[in-house]
N, C-alpha and C. Protein backbone atom coordinates (compact mmCIF):
# COMPACT_ATOMS: atom_id res chain seq x y z
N UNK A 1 -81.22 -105.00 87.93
CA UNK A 1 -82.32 -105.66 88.62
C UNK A 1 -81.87 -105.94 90.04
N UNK A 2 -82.66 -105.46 90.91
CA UNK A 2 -82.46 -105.79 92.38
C UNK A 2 -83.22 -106.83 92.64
N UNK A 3 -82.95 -107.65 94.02
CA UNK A 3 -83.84 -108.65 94.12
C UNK A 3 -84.05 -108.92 95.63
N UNK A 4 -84.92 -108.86 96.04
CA UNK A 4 -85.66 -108.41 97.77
C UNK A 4 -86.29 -109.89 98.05
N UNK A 5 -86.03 -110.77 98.87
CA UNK A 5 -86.84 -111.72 99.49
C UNK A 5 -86.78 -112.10 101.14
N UNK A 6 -88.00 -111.96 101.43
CA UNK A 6 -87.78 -112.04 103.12
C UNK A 6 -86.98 -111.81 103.86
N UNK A 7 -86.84 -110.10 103.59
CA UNK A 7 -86.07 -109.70 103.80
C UNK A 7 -84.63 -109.46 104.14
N UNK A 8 -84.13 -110.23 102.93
CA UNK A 8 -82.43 -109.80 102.41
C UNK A 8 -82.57 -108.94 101.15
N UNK A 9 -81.19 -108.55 101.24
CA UNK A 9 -81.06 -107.69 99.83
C UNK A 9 -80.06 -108.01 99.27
N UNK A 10 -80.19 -108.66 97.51
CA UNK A 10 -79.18 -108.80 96.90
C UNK A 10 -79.14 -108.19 95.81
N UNK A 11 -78.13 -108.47 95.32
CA UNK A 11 -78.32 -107.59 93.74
C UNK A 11 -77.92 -108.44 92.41
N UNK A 12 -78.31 -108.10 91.45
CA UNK A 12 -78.45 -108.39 89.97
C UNK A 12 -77.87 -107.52 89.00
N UNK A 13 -77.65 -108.02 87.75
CA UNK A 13 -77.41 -107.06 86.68
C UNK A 13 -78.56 -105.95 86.07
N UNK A 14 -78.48 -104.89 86.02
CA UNK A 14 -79.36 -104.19 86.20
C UNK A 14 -79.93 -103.89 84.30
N UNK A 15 -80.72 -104.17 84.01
CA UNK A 15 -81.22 -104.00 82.23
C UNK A 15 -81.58 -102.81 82.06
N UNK A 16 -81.43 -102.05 81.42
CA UNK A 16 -82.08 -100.78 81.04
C UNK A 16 -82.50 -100.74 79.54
N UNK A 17 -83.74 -100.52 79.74
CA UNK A 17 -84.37 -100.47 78.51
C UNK A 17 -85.35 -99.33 78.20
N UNK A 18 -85.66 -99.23 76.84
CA UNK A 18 -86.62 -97.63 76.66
C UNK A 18 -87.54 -98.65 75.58
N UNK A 19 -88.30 -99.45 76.72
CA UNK A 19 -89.48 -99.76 75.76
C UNK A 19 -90.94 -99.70 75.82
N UNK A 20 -91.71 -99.37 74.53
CA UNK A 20 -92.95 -99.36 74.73
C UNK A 20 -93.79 -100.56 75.52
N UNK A 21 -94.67 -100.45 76.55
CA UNK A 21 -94.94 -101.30 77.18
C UNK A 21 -96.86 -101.21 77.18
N UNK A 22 -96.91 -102.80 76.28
CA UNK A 22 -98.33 -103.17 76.04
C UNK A 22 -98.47 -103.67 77.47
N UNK A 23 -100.12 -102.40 78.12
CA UNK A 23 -100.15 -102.52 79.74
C UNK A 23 -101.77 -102.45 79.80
N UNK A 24 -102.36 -103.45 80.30
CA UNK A 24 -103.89 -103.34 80.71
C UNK A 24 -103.99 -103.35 82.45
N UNK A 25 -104.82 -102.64 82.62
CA UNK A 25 -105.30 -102.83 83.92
C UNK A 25 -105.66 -104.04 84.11
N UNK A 26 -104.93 -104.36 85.79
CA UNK A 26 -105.56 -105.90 86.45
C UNK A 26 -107.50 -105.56 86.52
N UNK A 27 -107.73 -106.85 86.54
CA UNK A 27 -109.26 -106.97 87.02
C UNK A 27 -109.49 -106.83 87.99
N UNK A 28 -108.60 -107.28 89.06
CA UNK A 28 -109.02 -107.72 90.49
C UNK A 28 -108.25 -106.75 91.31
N UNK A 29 -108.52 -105.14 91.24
CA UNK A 29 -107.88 -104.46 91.54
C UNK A 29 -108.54 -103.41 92.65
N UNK A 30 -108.46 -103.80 94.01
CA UNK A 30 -109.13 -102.76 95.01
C UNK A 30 -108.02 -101.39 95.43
N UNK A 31 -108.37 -100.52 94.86
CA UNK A 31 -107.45 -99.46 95.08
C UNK A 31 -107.97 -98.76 96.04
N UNK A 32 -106.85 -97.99 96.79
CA UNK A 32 -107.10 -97.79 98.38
C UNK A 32 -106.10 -96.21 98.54
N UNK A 33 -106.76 -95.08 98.87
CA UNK A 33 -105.91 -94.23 98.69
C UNK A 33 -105.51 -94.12 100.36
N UNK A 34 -104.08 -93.47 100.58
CA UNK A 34 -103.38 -93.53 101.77
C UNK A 34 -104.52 -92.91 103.15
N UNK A 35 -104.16 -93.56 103.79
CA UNK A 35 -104.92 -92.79 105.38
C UNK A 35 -106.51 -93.02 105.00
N UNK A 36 -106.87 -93.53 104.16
CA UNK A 36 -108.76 -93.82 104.21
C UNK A 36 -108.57 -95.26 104.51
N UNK A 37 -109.85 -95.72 104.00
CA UNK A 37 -109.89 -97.23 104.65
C UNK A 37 -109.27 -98.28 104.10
N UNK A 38 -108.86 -98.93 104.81
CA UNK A 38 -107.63 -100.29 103.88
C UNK A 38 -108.44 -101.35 103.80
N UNK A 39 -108.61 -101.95 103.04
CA UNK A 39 -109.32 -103.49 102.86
C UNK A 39 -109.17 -104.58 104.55
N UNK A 40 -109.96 -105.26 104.55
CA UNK A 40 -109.77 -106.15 105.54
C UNK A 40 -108.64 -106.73 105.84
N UNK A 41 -108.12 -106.56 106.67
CA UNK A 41 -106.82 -108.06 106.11
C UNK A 41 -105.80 -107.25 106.61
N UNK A 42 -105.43 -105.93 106.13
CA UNK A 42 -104.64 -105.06 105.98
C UNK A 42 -103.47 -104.94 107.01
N UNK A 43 -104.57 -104.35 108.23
CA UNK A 43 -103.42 -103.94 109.36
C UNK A 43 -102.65 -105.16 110.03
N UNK A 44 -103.63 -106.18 109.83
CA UNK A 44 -102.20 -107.88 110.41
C UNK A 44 -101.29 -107.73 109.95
N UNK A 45 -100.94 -107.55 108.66
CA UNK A 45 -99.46 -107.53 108.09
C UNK A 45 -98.53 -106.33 108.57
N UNK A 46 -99.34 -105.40 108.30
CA UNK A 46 -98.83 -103.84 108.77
C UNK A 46 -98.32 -104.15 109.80
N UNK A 47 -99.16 -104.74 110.86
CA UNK A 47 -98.71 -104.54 112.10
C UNK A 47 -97.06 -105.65 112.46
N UNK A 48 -97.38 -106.57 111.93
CA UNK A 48 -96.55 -107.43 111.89
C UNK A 48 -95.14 -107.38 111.48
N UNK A 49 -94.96 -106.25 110.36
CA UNK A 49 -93.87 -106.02 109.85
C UNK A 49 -93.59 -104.38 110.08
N UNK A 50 -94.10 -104.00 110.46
CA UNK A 50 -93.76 -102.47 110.97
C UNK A 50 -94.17 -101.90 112.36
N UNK A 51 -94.91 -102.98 113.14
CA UNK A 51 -95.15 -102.52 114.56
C UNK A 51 -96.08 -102.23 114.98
N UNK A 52 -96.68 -102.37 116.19
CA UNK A 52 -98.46 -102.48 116.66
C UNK A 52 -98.36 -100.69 116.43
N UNK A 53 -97.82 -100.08 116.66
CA UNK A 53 -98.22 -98.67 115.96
C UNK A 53 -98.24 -97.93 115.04
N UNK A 54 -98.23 -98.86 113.79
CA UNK A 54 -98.15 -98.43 112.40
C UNK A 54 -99.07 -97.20 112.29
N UNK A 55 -98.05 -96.19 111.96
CA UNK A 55 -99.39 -95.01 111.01
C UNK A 55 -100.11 -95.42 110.02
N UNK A 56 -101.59 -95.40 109.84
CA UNK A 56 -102.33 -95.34 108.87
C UNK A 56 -102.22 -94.63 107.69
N UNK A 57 -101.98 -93.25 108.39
CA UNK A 57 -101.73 -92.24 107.42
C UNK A 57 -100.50 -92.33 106.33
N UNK A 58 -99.20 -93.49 106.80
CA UNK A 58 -98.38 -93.79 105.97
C UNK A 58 -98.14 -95.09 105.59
N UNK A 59 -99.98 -95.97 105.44
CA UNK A 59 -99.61 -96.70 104.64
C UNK A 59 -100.68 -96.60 103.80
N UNK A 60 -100.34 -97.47 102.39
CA UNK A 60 -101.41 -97.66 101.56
C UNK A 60 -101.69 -99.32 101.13
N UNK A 61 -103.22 -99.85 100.70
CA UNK A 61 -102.91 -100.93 100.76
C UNK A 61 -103.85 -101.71 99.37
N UNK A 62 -103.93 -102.30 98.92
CA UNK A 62 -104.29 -103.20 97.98
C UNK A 62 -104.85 -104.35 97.72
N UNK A 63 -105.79 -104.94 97.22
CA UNK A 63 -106.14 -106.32 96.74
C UNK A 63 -105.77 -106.37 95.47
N UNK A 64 -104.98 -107.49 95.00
CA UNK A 64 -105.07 -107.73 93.63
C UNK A 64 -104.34 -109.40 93.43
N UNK A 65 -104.64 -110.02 92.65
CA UNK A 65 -103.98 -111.04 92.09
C UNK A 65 -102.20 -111.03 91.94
N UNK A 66 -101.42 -110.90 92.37
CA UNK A 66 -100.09 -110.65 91.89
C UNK A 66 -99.19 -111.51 92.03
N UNK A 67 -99.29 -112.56 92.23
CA UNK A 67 -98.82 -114.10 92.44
C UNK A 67 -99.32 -115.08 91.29
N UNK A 68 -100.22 -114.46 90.37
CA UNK A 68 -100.73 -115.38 89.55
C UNK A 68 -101.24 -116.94 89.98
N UNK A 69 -101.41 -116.88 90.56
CA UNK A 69 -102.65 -118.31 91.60
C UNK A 69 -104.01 -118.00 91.47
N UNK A 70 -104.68 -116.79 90.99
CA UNK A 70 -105.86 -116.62 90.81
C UNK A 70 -106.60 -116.28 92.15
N UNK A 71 -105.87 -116.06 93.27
CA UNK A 71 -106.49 -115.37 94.62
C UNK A 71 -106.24 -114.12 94.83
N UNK A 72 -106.59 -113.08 95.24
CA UNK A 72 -106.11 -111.80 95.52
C UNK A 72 -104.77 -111.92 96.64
N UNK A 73 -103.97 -111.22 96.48
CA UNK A 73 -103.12 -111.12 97.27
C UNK A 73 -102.83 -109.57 98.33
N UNK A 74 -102.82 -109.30 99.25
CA UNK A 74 -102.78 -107.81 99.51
C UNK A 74 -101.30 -107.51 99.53
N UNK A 75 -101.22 -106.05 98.29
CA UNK A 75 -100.34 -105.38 98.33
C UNK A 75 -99.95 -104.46 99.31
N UNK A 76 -99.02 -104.17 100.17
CA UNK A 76 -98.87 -102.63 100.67
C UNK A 76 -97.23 -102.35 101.01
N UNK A 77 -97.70 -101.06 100.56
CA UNK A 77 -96.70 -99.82 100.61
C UNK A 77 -96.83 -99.18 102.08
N UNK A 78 -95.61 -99.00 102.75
CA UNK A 78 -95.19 -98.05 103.95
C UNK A 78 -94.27 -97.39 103.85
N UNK A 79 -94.42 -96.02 104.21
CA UNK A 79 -93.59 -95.32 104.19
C UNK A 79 -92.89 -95.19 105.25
N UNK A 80 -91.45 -95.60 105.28
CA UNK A 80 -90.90 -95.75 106.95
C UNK A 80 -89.86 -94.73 106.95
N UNK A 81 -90.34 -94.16 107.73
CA UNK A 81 -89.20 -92.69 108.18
C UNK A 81 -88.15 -93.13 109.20
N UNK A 82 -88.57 -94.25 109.86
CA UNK A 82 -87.49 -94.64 111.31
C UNK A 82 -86.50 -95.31 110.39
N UNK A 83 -85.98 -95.94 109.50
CA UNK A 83 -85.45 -96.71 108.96
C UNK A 83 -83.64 -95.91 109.10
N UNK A 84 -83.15 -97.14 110.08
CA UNK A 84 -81.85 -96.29 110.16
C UNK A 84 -80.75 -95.66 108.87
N UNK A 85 -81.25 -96.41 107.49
CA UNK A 85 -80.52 -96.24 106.13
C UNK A 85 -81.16 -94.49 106.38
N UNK A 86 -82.36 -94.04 106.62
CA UNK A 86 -82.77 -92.92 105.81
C UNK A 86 -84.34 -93.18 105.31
N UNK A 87 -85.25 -92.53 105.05
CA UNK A 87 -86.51 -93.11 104.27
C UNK A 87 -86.25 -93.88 103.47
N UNK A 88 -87.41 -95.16 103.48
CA UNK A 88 -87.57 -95.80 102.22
C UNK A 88 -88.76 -96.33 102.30
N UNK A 89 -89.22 -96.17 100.87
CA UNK A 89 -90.62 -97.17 100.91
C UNK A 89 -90.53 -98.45 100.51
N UNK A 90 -91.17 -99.20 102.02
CA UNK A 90 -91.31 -100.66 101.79
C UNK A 90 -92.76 -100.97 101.61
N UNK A 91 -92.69 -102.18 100.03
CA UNK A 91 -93.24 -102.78 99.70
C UNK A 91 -93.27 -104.21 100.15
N UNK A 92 -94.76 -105.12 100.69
CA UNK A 92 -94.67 -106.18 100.76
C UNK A 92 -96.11 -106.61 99.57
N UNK A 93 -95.88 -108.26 99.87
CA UNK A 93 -96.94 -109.04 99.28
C UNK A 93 -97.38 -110.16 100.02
N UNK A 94 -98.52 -109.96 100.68
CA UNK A 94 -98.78 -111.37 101.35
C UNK A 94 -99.69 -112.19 100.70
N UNK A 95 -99.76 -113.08 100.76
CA UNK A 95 -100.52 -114.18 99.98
C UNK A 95 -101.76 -114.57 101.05
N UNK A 96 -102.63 -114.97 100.50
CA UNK A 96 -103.70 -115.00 101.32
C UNK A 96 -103.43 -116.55 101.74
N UNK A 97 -103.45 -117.08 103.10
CA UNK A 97 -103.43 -118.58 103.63
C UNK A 97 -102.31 -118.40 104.50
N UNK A 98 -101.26 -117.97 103.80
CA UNK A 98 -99.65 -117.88 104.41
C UNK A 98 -99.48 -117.08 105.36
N UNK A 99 -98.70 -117.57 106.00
CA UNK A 99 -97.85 -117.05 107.75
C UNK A 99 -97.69 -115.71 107.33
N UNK A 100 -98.03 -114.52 108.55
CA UNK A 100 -97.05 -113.59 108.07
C UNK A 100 -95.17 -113.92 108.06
N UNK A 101 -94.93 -114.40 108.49
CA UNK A 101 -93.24 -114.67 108.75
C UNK A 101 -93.37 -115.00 106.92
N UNK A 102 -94.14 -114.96 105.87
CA UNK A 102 -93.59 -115.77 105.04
C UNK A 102 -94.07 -114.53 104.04
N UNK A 103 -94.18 -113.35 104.23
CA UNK A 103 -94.12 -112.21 103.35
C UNK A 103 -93.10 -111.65 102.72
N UNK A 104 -93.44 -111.72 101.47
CA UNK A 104 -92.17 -110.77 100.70
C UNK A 104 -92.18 -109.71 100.66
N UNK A 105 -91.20 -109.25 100.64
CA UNK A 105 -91.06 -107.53 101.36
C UNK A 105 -89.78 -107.10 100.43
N UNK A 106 -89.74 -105.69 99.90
CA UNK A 106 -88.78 -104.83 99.37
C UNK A 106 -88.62 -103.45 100.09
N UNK A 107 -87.50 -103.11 99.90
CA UNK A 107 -87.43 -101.76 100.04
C UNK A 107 -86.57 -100.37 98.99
N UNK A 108 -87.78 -99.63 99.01
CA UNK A 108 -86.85 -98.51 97.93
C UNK A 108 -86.51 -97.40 98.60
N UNK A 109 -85.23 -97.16 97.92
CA UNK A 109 -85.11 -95.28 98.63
C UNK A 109 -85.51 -94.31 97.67
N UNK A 110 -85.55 -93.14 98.56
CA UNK A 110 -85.44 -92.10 97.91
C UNK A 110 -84.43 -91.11 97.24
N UNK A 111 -84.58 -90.67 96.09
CA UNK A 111 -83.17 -89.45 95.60
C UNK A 111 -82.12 -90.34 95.89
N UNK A 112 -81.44 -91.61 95.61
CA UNK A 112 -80.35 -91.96 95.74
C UNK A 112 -79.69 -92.39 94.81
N UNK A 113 -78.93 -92.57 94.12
CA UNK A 113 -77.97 -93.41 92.69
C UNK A 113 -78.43 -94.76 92.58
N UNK A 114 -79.43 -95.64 93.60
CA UNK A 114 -79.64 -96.78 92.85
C UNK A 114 -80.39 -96.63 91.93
N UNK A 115 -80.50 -97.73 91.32
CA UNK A 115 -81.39 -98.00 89.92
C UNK A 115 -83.21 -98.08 90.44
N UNK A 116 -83.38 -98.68 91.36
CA UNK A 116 -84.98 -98.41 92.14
C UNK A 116 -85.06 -97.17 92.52
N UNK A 117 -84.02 -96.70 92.85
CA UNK A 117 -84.68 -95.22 93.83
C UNK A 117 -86.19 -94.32 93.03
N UNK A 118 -86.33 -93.84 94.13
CA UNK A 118 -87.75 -93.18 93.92
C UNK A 118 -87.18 -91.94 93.53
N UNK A 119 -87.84 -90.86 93.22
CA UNK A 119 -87.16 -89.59 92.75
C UNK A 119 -88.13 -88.49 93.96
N UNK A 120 -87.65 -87.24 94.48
CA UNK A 120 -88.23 -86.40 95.12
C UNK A 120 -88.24 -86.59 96.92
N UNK A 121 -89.19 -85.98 97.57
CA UNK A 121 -89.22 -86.32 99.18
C UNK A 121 -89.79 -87.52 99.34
N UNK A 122 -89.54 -88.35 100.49
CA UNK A 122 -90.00 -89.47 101.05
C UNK A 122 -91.57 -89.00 100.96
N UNK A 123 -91.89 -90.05 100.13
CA UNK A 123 -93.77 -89.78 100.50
C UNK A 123 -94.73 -91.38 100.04
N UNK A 124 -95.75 -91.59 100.27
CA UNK A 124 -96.28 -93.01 99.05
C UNK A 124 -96.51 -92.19 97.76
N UNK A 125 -96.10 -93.39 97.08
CA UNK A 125 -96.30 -92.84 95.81
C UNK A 125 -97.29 -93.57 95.05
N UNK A 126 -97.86 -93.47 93.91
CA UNK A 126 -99.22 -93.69 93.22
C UNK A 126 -98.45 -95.43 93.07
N UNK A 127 -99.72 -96.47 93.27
CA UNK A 127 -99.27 -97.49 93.19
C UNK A 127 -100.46 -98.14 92.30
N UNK A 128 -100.35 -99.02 90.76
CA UNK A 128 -100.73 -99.27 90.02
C UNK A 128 -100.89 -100.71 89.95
N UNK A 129 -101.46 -101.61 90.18
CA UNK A 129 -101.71 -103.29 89.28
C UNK A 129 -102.08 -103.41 88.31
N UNK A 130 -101.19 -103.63 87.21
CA UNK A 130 -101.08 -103.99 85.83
C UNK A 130 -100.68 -105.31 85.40
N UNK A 131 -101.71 -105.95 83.92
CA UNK A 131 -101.25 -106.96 83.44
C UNK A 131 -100.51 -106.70 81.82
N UNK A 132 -98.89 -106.98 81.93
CA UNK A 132 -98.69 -106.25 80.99
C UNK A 132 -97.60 -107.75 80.16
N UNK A 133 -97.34 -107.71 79.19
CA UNK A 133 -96.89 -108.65 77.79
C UNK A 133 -95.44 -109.51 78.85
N UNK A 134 -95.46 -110.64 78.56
CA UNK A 134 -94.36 -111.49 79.05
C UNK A 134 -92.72 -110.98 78.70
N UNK A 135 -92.94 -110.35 77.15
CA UNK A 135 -91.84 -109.33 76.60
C UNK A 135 -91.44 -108.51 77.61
N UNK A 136 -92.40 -107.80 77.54
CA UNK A 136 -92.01 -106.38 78.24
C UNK A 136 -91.70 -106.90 79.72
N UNK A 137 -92.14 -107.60 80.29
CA UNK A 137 -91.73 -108.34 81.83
C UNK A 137 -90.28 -108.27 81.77
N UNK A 138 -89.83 -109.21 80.80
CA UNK A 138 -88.26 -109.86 80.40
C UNK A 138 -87.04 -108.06 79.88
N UNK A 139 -87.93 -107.48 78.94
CA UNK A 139 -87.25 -106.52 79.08
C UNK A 139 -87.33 -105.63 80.00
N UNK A 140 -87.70 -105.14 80.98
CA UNK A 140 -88.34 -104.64 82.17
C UNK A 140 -87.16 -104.69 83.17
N UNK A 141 -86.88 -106.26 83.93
CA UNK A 141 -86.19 -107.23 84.32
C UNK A 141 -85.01 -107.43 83.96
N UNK A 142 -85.27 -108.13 82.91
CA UNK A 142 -83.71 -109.31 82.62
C UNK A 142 -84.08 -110.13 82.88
N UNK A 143 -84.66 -110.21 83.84
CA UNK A 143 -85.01 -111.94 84.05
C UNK A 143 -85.83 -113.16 83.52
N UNK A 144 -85.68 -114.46 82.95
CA UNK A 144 -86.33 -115.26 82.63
C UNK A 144 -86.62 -116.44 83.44
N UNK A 145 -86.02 -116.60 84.53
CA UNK A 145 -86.07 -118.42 85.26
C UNK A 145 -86.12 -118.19 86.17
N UNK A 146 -87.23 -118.42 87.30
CA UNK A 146 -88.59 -119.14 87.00
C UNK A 146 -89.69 -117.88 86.17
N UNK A 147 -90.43 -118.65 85.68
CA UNK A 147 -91.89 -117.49 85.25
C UNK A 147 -92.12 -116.55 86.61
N UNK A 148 -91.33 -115.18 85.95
CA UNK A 148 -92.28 -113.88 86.61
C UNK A 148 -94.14 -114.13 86.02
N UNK A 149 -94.40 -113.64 87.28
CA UNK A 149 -95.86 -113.38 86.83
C UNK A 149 -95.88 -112.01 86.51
N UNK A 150 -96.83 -111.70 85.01
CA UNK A 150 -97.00 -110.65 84.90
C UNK A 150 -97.33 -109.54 85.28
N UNK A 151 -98.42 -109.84 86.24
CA UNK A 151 -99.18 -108.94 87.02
C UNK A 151 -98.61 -107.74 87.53
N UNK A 152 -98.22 -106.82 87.00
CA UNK A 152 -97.08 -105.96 87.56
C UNK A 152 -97.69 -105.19 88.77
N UNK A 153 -96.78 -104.44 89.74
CA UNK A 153 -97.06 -103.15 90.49
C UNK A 153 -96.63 -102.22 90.22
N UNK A 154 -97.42 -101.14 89.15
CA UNK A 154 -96.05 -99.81 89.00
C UNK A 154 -96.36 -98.85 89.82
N UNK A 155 -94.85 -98.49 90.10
CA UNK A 155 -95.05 -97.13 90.89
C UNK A 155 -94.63 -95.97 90.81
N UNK A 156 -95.46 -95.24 90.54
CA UNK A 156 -95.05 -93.76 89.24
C UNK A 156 -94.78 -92.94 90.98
N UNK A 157 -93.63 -92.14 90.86
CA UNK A 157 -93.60 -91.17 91.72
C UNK A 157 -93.44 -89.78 90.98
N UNK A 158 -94.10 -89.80 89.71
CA UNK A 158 -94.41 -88.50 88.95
C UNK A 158 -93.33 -88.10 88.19
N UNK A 159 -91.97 -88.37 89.07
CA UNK A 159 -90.76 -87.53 88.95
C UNK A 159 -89.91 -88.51 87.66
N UNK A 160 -89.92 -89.74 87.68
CA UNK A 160 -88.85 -90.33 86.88
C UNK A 160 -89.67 -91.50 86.39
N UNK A 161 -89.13 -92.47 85.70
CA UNK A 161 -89.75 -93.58 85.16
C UNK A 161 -90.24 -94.55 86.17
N UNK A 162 -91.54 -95.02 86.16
CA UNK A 162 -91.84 -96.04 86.68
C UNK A 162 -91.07 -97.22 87.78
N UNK A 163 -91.30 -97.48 88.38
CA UNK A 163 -90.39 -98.98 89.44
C UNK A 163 -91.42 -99.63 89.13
N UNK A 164 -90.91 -101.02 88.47
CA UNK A 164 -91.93 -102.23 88.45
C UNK A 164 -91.83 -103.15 89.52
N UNK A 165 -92.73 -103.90 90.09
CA UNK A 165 -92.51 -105.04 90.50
C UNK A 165 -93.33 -105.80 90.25
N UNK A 166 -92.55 -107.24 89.97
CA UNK A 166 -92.80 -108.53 89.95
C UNK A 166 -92.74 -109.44 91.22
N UNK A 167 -93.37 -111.08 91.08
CA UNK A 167 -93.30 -111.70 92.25
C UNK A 167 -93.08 -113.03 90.93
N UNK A 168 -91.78 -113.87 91.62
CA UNK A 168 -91.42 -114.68 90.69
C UNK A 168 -91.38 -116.36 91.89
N UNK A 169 -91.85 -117.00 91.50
CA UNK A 169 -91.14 -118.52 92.28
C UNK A 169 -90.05 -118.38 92.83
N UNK A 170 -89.79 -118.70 94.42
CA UNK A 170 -88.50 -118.59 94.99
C UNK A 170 -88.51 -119.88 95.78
N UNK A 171 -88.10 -119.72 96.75
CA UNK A 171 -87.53 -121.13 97.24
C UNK A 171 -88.32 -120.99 98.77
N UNK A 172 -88.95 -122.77 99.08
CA UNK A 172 -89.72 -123.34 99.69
C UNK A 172 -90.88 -122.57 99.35
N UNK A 173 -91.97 -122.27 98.49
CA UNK A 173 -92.50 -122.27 97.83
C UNK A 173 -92.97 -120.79 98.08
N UNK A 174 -92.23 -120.07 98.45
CA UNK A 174 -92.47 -118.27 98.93
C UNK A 174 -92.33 -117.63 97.87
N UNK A 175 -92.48 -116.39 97.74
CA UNK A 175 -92.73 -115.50 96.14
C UNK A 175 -91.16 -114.78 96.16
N UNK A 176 -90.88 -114.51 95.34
CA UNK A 176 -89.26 -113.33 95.41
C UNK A 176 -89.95 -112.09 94.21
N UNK A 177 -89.78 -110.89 94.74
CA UNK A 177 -89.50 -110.01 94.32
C UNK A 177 -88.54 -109.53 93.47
N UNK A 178 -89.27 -109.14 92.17
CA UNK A 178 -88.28 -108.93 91.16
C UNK A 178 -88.57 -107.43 90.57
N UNK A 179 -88.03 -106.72 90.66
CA UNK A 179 -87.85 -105.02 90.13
C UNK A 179 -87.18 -104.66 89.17
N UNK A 180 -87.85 -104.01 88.03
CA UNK A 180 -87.30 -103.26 87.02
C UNK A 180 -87.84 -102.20 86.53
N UNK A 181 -87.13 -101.70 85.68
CA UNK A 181 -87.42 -100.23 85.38
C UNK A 181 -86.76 -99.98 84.05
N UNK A 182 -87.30 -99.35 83.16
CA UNK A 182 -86.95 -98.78 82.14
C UNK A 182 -85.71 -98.33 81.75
């Protein structure tokens, strides 16, 4: 399990598990395919965390509940090619009310030996909001303390198993990012 919050990167014991996962679609789910139109809201963050010239074309973006507060939160995925590591796709979550300075943000690579990596060329990959069993969260994870919210984000890049993410209680009352995978 990796663990991404405002932007640091630390790491965890990583769980691997091969389990069946009881998964319903979120309700509150505006899906947005890359380079068409992004929900309202969208490009403030974009711009904010990737630069008044964010490509459209490489981001994708989201409404959904994923904080479990019962407000939509906007998801988005960028695909950042400038990133001096090499590509990676960064994921944030902003909460609707909150500063941008107070977004949680991850980042995955591509084709690399970590346990997140994405599999294949730098590209967005299909991004999913799912409400799926508190079990499967914990085996997913590893993690139990504080309550992950279920609400997952999966992100199938076709090639390998799923990257989940979670948004769990972190400190001064901001969300932390929690990732697992099968």
């Amino acid at each position: 399990m990796l663990w991404h919050h405002a932007g640091r990167r630390t790491a965890g014991a990583a769980v691997l598990c091969a389990v069946a996962l009881a998964t319903t679609p979120a309700t509150a789910e505006t899906p947005v395919p890359p380079g068409e139109h992004l929900p309202s809201g969208a490009m403030e963050p974009a711009r904010f965390l990737w630069g008044p010239e964010v490509e459209p074309g490489r981001l994708a973006a989201r409404e959904a509940d994923v904080t479990c507060d019962g407000r939509p939160d906007m998801v988005l995925q960028y695909l950042d090619l400038e990133s001096p590591d090499g590509p990676v796709l960064t994921m944030a979550v902003h909460q609707p009310g909150r500063n941008l300075e107070e977004i949680s943000v991850t980042w995955l690579d591509f084709d690399s030996v970590a346990f997140t990596a994405l599999c294949g060329a730098p590209r967005l990959v299909d991004m999913e909001i799912m409400q799926i069993e508190p079990q499967s969260v914990l085996d997913l994870t590893g993690y139990t303390a504080p309550p992950v919210c279920p609400q997952g984000i999966a992100l199938n890049d076709t090639l390998c198993d799923r990257v989940w993410l979670f948004t769990a209680p972190g400190e001064y009352g901001l969300r932390d990012i929690v990732i697992g995978r099968r």
